[in-house]
C-alpha atoms as a PDB file:
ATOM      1  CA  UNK A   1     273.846 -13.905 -55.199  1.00  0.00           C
ATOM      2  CA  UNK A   2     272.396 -15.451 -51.974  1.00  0.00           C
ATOM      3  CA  UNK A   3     272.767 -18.987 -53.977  1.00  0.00           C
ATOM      4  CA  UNK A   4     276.168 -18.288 -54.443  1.00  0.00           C
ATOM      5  CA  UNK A   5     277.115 -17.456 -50.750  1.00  0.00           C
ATOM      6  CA  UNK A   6     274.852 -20.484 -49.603  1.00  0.00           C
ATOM      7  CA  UNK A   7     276.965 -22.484 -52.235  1.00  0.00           C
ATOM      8  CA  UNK A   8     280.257 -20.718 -50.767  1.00  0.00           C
ATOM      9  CA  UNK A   9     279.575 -21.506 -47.385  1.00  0.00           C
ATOM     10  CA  UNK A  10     278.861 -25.462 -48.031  1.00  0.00           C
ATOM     11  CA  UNK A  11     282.305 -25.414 -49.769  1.00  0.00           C
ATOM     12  CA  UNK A  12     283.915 -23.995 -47.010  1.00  0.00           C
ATOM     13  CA  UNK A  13     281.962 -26.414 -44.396  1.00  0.00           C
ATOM     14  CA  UNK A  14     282.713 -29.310 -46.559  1.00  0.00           C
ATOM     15  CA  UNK A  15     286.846 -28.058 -46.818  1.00  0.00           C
ATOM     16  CA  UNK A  16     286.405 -27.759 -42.774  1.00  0.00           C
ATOM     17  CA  UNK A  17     285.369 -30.861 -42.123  1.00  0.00           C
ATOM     18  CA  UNK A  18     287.768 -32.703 -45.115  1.00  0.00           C
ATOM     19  CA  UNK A  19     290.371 -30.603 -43.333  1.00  0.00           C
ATOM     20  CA  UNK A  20     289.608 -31.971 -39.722  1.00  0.00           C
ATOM     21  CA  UNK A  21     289.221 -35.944 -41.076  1.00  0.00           C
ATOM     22  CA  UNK A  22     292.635 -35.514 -43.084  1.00  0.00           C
ATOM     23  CA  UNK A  23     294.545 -33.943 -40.017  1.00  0.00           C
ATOM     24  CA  UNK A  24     292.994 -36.540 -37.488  1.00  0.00           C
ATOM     25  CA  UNK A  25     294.077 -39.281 -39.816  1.00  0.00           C
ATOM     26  CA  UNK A  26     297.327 -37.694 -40.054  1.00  0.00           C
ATOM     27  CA  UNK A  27     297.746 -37.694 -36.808  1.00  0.00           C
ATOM     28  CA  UNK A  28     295.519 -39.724 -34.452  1.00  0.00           C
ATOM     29  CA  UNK A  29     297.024 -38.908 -31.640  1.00  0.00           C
ATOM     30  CA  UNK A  30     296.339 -35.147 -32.116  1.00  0.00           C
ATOM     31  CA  UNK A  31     293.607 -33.446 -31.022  1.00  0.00           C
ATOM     32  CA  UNK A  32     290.936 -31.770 -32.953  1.00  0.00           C
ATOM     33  CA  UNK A  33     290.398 -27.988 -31.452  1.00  0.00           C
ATOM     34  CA  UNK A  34     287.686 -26.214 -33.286  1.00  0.00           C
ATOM     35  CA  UNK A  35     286.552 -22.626 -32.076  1.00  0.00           C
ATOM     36  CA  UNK A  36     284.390 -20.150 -33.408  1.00  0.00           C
ATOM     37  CA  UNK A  37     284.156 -16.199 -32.827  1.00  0.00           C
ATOM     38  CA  UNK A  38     281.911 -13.968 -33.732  1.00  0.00           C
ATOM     39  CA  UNK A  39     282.962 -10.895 -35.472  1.00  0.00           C
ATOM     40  CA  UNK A  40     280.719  -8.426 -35.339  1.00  0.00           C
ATOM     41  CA  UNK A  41     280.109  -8.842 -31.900  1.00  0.00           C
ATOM     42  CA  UNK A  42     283.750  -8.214 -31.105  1.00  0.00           C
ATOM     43  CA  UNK A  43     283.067  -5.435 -33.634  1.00  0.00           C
ATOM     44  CA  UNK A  44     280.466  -3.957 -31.568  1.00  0.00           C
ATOM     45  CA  UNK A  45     281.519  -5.088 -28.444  1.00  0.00           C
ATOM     46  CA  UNK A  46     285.549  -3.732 -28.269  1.00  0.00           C
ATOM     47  CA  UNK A  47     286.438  -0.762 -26.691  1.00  0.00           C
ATOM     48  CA  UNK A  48     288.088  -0.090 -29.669  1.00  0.00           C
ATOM     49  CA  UNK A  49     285.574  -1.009 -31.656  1.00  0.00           C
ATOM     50  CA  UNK A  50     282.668   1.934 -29.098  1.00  0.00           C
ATOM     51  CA  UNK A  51     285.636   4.309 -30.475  1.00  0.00           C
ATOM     52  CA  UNK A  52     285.651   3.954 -33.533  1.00  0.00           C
ATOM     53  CA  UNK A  53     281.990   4.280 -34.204  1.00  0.00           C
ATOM     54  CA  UNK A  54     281.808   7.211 -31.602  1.00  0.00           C
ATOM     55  CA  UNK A  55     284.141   9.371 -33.256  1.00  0.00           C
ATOM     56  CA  UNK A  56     282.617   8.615 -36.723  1.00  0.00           C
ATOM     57  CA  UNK A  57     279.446   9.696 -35.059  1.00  0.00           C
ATOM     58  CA  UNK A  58     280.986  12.504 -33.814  1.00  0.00           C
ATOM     59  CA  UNK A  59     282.317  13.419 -37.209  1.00  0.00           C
ATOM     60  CA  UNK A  60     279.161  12.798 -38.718  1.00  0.00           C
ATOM     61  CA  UNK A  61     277.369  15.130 -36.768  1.00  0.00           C
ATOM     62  CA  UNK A  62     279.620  18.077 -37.127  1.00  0.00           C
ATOM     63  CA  UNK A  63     279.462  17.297 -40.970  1.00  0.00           C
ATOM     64  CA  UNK A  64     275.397  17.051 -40.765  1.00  0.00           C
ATOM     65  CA  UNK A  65     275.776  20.719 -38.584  1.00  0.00           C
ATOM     66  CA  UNK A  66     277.617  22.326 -41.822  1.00  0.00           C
ATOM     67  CA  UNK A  67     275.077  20.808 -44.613  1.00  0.00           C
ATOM     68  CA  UNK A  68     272.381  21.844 -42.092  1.00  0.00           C
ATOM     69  CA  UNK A  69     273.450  25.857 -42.342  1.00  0.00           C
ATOM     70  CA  UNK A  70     273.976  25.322 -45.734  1.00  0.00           C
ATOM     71  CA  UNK A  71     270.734  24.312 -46.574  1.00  0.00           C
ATOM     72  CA  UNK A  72     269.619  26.917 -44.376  1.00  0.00           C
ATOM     73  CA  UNK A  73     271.335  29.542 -46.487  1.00  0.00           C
ATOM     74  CA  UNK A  74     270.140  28.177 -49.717  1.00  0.00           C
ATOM     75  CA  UNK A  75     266.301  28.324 -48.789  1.00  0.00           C
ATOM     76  CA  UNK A  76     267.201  31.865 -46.914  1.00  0.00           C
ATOM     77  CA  UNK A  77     268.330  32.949 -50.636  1.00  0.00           C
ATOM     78  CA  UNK A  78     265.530  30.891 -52.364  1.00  0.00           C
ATOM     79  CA  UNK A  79     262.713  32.722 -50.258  1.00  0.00           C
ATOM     80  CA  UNK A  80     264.371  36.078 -50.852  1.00  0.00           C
ATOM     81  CA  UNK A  81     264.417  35.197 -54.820  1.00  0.00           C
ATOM     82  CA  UNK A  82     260.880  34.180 -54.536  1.00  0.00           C
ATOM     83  CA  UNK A  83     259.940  37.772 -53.030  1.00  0.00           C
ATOM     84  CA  UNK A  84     262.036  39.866 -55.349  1.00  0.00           C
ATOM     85  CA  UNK A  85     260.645  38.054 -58.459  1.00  0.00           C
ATOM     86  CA  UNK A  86     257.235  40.873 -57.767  1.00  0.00           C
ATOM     87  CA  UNK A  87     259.559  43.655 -57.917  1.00  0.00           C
ATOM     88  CA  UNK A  88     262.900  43.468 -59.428  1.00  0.00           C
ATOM     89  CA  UNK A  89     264.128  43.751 -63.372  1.00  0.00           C
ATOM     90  CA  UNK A  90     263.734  40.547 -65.418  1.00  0.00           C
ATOM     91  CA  UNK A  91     268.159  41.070 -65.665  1.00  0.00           C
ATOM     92  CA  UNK A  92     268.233  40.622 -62.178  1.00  0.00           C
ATOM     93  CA  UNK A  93     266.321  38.229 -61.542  1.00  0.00           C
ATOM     94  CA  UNK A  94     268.481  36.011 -63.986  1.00  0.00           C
ATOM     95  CA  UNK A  95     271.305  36.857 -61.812  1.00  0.00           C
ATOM     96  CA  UNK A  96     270.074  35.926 -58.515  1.00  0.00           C
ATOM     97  CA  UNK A  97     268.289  32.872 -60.681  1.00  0.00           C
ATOM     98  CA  UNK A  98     272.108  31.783 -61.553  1.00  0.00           C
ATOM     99  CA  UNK A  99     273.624  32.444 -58.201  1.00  0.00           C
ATOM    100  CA  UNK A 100     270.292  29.821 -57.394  1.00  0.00           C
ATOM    101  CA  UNK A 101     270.996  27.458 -58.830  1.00  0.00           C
ATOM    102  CA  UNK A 102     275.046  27.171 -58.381  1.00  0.00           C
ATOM    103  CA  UNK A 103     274.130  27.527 -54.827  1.00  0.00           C
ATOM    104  CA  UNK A 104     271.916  24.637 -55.242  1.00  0.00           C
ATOM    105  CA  UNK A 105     274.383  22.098 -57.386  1.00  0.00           C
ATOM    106  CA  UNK A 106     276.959  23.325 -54.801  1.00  0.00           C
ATOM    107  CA  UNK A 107     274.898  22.137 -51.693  1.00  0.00           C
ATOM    108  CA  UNK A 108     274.207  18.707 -53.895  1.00  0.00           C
ATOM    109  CA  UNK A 109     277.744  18.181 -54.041  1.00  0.00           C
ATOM    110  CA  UNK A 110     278.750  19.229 -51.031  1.00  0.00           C
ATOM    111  CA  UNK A 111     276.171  16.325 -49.557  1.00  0.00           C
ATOM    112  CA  UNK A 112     277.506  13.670 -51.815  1.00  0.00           C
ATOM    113  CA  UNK A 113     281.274  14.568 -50.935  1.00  0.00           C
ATOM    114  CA  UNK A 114     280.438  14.031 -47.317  1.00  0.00           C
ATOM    115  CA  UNK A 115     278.684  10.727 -47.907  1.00  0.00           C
ATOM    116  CA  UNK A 116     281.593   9.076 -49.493  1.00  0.00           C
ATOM    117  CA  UNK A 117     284.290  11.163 -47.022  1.00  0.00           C
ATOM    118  CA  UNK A 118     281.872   9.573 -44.409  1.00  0.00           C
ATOM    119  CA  UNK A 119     281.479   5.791 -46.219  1.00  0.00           C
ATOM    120  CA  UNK A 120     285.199   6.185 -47.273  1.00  0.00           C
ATOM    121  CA  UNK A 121     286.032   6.508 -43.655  1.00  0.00           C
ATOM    122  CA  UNK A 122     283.876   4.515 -41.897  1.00  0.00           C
ATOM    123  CA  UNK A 123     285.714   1.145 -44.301  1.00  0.00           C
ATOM    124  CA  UNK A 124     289.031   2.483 -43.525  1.00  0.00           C
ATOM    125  CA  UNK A 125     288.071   2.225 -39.764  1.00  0.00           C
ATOM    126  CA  UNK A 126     286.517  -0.961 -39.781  1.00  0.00           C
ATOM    127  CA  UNK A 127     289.304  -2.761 -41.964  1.00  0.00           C
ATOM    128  CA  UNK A 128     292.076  -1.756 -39.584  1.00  0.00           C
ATOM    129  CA  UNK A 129     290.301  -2.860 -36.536  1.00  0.00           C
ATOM    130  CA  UNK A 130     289.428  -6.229 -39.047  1.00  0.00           C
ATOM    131  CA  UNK A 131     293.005  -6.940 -39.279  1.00  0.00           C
ATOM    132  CA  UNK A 132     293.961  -6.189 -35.666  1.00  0.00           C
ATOM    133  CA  UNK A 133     290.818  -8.368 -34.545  1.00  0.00           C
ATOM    134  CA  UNK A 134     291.894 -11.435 -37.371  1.00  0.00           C
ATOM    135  CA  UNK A 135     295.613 -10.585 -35.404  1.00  0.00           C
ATOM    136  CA  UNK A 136     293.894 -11.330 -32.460  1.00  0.00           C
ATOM    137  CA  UNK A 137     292.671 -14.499 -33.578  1.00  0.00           C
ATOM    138  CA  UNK A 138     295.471 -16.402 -35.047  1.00  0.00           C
ATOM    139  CA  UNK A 139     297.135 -15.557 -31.911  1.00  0.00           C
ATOM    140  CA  UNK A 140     295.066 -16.915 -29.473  1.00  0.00           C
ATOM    141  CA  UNK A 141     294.310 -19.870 -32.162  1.00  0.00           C
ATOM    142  CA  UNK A 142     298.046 -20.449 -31.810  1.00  0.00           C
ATOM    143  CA  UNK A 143     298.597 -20.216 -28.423  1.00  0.00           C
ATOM    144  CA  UNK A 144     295.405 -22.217 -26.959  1.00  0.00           C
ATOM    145  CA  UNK A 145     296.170 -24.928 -29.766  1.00  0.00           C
ATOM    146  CA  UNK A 146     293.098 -25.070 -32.174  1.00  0.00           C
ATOM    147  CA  UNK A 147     293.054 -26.848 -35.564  1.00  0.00           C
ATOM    148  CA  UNK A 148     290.397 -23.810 -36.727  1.00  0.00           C
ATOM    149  CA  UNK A 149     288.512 -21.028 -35.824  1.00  0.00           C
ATOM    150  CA  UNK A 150     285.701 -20.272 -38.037  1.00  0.00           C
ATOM    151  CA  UNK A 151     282.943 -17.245 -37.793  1.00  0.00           C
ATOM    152  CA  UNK A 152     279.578 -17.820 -36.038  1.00  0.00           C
ATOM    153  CA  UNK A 153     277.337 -15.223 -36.770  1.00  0.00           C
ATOM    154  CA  UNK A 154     273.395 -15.318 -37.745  1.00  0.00           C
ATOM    155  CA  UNK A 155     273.806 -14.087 -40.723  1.00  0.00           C
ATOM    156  CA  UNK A 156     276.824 -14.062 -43.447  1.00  0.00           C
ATOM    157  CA  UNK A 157     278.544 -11.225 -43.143  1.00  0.00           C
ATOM    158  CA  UNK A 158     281.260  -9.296 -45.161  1.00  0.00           C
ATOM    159  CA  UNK A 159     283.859 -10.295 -42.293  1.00  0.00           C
ATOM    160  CA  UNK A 160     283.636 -13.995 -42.577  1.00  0.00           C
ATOM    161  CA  UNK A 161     281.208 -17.628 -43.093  1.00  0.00           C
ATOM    162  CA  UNK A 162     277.912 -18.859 -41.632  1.00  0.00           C
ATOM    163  CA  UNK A 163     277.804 -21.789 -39.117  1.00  0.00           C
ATOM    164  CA  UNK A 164     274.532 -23.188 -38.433  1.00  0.00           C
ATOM    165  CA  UNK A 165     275.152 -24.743 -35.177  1.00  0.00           C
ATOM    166  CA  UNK A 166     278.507 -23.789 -32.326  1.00  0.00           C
ATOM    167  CA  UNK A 167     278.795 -25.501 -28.674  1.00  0.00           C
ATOM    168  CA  UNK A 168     278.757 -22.796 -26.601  1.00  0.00           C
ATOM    169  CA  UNK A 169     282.168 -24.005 -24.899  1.00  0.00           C
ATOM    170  CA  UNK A 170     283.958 -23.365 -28.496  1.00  0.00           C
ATOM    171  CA  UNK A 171     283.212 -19.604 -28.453  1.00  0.00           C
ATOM    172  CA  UNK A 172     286.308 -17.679 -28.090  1.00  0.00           C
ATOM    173  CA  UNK A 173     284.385 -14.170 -28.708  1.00  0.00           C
ATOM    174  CA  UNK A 174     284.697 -13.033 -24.770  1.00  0.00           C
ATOM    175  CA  UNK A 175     288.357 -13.789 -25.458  1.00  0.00           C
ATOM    176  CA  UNK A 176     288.677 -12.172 -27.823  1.00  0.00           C
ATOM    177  CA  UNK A 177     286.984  -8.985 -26.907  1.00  0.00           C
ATOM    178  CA  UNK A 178     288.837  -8.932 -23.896  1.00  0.00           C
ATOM    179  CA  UNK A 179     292.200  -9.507 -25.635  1.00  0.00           C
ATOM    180  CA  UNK A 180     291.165  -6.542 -27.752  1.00  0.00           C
ATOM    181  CA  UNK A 181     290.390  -4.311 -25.105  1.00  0.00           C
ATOM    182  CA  UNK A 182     293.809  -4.860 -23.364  1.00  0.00           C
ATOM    183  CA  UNK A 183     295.394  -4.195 -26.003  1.00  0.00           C
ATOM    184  CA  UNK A 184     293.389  -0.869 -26.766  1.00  0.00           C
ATOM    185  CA  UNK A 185     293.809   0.404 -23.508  1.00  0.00           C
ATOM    186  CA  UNK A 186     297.602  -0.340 -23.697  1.00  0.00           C
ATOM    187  CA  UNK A 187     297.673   1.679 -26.809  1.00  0.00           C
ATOM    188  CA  UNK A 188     295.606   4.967 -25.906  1.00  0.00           C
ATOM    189  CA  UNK A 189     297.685   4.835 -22.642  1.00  0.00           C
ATOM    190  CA  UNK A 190     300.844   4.641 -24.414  1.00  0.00           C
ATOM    191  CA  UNK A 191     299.589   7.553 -26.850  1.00  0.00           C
ATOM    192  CA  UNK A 192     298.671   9.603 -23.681  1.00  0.00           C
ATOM    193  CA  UNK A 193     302.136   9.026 -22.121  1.00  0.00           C
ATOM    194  CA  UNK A 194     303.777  10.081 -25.767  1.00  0.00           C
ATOM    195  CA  UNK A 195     301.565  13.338 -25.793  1.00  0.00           C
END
């Protein structure tokens, strides 16, 4: 797998670099803009991105709140099946053995459902503010006249390539975020003013 992403990203260099030898020859006259960004630190960085992951949090914990009584109630239940087993009928015991164990399975469930709600969520999130962020991009790509933008980041990430090596002076990431954040705050004002 890591051979095949290592293999990947050489492609992708090796189109890059085809790409900016074909368009210079094209065109001498034109200049070669190359920038880079790096995703997951306008990820982590945005305003909108703090949001996001702050109301997931939130979300998480109220979720974590619920399984937490839950579990309470199940050992509450277990304990007082463990201290009735002395005393009671064997037919009882069945019955509160039962209600056990659907309890239990229930409480399993209940656990997994939230993980995926939670997972299910938390990629929904992430690929909208992925689309506005690749928006973003192209935009500014456009307007400040680069031939590409690839992704810097230490280490290859679901969002984009590996580059070994970026000048400094080719990193549109504070752009980016900032773009980003303009836009966010233009947005939650706007849904304040609707409200």
């Amino acid at each position: 797998m890591i051979e095949k992403q290592k293999t990947h990203h050489i492609v992708l260099i090796m189109i890059a670099i085809s790409l900016a030898f074909a368009t210079f020859t094209k065109a001498e006259a034109a200049e070669i803009k190359i920038g880079s960004v790096n995703i997951q630190s306008v990820l982590n960085s945005s305003k909108a991105g703090k949001d996001a992951v702050e109301k997931l949090k939130a979300s998480m914990e109220k979720e974590a709140g619920v399984l937490k009584s839950k579990q309470e109630a199940f050992k509450r239940l277990e304990k007082d099946f463990e201290q009735q087993r002395m005393v009671s009928r064997p037919e009882a015991l069945e019955e509160k053995e039962r209600e056990l164990l659907k309890m239990k399975r229930d409480l399993e469930a209940y656990s997994q459902d939230t993980r995926r709600m939670f997972q299910r969520s938390q990629t929904r999130v992430t690929n909208k503010i992925m689309v506005e962020i690749r928006k973003i991009i192209k935009d500014y790509a456009k307007e400040n006249n680069y031939t590409m933008i690839v992704e810097d980041s230490d280490t290859p990430t679901p969002y984009g390539g590996y580059v070994i090596y970026v000048d400094d002076a080719s990193d549109i990431t504070p752009a980016i975020i900032k773009i980003y954040n303009d836009q966010f705050k233009a947005s939650v004002s706007s849904k304040k003013k609707g409200k």
